[in-house]
N, C-alpha and C. Protein backbone atom coordinates (compact mmCIF):
# COMPACT_ATOMS: atom_id res chain seq x y z
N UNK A 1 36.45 -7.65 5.82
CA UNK A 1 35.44 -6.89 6.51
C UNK A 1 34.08 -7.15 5.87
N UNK A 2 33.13 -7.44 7.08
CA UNK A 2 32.38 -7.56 5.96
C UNK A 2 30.55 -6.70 6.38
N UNK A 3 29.86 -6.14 5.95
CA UNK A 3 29.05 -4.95 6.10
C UNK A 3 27.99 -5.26 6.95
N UNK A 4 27.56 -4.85 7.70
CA UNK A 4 25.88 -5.19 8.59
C UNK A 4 25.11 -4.59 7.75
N UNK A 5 25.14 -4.08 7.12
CA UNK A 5 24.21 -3.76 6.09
C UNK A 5 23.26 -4.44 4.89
N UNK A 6 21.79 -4.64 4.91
CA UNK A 6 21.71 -5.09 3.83
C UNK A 6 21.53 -4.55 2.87
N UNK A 7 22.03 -3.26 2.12
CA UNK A 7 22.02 -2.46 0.85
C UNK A 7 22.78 -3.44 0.28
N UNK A 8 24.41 -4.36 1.22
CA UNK A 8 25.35 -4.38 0.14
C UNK A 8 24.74 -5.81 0.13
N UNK A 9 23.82 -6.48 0.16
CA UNK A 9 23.56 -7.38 -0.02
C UNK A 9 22.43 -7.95 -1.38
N UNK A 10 22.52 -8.41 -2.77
CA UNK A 10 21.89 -8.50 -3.64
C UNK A 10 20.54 -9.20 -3.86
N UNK A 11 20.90 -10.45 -2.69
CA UNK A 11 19.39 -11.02 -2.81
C UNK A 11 18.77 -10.95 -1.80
N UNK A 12 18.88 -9.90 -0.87
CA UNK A 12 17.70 -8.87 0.01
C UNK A 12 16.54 -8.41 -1.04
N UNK A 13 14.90 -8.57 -0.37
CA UNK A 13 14.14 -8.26 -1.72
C UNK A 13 13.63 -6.80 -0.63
N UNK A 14 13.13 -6.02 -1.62
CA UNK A 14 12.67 -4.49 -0.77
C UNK A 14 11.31 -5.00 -0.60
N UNK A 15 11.29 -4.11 0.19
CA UNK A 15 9.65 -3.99 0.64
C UNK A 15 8.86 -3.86 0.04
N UNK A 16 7.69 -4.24 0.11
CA UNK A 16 6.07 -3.86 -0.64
C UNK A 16 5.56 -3.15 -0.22
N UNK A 17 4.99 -1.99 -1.04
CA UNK A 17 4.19 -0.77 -0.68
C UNK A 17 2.99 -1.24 0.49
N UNK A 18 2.89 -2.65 0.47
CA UNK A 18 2.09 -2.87 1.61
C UNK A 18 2.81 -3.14 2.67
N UNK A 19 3.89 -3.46 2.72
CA UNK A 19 4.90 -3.68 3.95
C UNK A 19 4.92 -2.85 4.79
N UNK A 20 5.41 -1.74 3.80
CA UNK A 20 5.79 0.11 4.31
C UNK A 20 4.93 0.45 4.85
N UNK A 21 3.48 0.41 4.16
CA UNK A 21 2.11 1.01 5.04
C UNK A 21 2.18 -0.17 6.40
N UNK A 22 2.42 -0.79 6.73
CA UNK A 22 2.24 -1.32 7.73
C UNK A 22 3.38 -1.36 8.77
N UNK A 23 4.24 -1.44 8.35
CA UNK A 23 5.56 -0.86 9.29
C UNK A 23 5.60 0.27 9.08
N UNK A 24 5.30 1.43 8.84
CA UNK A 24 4.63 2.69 9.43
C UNK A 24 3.47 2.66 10.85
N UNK A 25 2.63 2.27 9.99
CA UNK A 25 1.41 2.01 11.09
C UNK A 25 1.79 1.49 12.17
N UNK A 26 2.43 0.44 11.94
CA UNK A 26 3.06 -0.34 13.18
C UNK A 26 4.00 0.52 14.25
N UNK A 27 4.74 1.43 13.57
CA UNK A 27 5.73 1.98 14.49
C UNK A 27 5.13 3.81 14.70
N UNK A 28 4.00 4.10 14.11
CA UNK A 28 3.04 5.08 15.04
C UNK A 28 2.58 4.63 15.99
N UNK A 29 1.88 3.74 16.25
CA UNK A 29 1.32 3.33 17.11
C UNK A 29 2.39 2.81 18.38
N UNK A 30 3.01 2.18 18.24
CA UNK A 30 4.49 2.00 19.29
C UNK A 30 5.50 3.16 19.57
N UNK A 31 4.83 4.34 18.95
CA UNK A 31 5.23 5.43 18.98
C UNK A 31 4.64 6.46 19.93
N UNK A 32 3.34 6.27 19.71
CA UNK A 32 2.47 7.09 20.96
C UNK A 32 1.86 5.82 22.34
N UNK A 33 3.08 4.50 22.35
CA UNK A 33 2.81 4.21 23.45
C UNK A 33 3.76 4.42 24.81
N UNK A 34 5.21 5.15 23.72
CA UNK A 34 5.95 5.33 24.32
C UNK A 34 6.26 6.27 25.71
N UNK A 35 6.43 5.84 26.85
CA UNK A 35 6.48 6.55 27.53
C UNK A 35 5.09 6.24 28.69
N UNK A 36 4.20 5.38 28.59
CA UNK A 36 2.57 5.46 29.32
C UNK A 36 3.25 4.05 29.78
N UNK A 37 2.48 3.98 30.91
CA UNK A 37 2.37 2.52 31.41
C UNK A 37 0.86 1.45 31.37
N UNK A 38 1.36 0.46 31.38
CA UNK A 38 0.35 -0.30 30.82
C UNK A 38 -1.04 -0.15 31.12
N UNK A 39 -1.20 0.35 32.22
CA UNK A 39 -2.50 1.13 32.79
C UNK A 39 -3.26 2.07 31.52
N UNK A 40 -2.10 2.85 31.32
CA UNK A 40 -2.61 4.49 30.71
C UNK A 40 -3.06 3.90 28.87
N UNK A 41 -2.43 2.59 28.54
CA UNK A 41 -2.56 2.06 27.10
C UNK A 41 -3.85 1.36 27.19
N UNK A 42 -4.33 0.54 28.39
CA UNK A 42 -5.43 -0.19 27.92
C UNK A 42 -6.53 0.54 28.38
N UNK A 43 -6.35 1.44 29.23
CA UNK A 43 -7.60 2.93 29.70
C UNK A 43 -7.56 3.26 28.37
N UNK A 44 -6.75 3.82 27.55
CA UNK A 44 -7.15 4.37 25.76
C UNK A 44 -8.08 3.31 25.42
N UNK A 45 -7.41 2.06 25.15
CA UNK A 45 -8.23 1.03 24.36
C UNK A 45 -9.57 0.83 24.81
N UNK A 46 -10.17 1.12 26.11
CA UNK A 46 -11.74 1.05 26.62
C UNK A 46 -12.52 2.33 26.31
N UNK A 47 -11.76 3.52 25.54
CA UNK A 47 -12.55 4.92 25.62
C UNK A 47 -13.20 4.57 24.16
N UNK A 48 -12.67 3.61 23.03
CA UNK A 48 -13.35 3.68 22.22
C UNK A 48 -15.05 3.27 22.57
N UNK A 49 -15.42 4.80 21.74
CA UNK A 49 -16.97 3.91 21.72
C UNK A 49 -17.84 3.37 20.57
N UNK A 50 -18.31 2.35 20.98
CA UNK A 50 -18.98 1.72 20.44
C UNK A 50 -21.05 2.29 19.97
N UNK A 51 -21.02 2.48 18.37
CA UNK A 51 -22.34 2.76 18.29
C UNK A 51 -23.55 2.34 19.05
N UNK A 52 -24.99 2.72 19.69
CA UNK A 52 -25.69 2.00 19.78
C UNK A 52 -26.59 1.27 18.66
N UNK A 53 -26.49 1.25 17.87
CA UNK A 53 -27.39 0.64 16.87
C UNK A 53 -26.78 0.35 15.36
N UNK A 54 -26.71 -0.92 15.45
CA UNK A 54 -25.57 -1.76 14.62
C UNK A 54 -25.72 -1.24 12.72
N UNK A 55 -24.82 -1.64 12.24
CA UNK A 55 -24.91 -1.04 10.52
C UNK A 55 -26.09 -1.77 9.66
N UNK A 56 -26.87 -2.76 10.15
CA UNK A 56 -27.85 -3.72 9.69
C UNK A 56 -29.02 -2.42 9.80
N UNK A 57 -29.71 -2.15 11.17
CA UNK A 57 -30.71 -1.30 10.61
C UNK A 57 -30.33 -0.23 10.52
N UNK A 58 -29.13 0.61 10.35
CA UNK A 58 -28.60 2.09 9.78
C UNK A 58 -29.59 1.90 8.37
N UNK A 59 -28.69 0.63 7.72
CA UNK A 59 -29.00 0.59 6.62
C UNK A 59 -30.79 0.35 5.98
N UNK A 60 -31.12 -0.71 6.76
CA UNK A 60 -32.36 -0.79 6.47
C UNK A 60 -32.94 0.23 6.94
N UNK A 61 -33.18 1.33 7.35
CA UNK A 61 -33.48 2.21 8.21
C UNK A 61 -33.57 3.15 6.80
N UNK A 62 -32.27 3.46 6.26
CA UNK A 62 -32.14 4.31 5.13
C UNK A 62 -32.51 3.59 4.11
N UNK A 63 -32.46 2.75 3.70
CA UNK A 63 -33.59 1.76 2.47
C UNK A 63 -35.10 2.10 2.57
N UNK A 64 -35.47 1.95 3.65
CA UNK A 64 -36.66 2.43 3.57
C UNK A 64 -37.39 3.85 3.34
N UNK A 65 -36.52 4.76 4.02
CA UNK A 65 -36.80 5.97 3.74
C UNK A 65 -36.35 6.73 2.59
N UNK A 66 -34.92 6.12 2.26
CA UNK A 66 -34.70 6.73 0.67
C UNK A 66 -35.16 5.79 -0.46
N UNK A 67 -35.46 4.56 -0.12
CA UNK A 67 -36.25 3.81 -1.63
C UNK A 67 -37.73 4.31 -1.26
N UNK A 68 -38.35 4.52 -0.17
CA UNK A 68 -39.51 5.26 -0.51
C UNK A 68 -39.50 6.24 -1.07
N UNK A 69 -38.86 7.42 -1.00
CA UNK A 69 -38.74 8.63 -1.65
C UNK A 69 -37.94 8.28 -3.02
N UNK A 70 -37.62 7.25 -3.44
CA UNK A 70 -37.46 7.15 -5.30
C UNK A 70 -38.70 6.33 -5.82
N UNK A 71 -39.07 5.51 -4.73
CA UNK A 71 -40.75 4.76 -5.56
C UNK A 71 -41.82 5.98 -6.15
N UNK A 72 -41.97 6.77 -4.65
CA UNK A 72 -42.49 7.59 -5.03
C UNK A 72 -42.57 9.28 -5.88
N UNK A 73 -40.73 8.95 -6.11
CA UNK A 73 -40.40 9.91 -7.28
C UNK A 73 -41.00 8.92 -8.97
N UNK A 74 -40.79 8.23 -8.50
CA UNK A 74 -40.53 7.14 -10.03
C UNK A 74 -42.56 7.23 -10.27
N UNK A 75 -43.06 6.84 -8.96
CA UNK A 75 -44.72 6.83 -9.37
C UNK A 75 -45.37 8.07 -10.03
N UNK A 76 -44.79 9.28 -9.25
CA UNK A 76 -45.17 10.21 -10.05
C UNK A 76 -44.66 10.93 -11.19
N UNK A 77 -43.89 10.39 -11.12
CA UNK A 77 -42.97 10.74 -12.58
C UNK A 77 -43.60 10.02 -14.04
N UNK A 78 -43.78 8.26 -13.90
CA UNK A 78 -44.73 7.90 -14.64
C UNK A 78 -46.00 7.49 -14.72
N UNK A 79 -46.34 7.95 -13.38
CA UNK A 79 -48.00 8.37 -13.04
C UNK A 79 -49.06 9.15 -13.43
């Protein structure tokens, strides 16, 4: 007899904590598609929205206004 199992098997290697996180992830997601038809899955995938104004001037946007406000902590500080 011999087992379908691979516990009884020795040079089966286990999973990687990155495996697991991803065959998790993998089988939530195939989890809440269960049951919708292909319609109702790619209508989800178009509701994401997308920012209007990209992470380039977020950032420069906040560079400017918070390195102004440390220039001008720093000027009057050793001003």
């Amino acid at each position: 007899m011999r087992p379908d199992t691979d516990m009884m098997n020795p040079f089966s290697q286990a999973q990687t904590p990155e495996q697991r996180r991803r065959n998790a992830k993998f089988a939530k997601e195939n989890e809440a598609k269960m049951g919708k038809s292909e319609g109702q899955i790619k209508q989800r995938v178009k509701e994401t929205p997308k920012s209007p104004i990209s992470l380039f001037w977020v950032v420069l946007l906040g560079f400017i206004i918070f390195g102004g406000l440390v220039f001008e902590a720093i000027s009057r500080f050793f001003g």
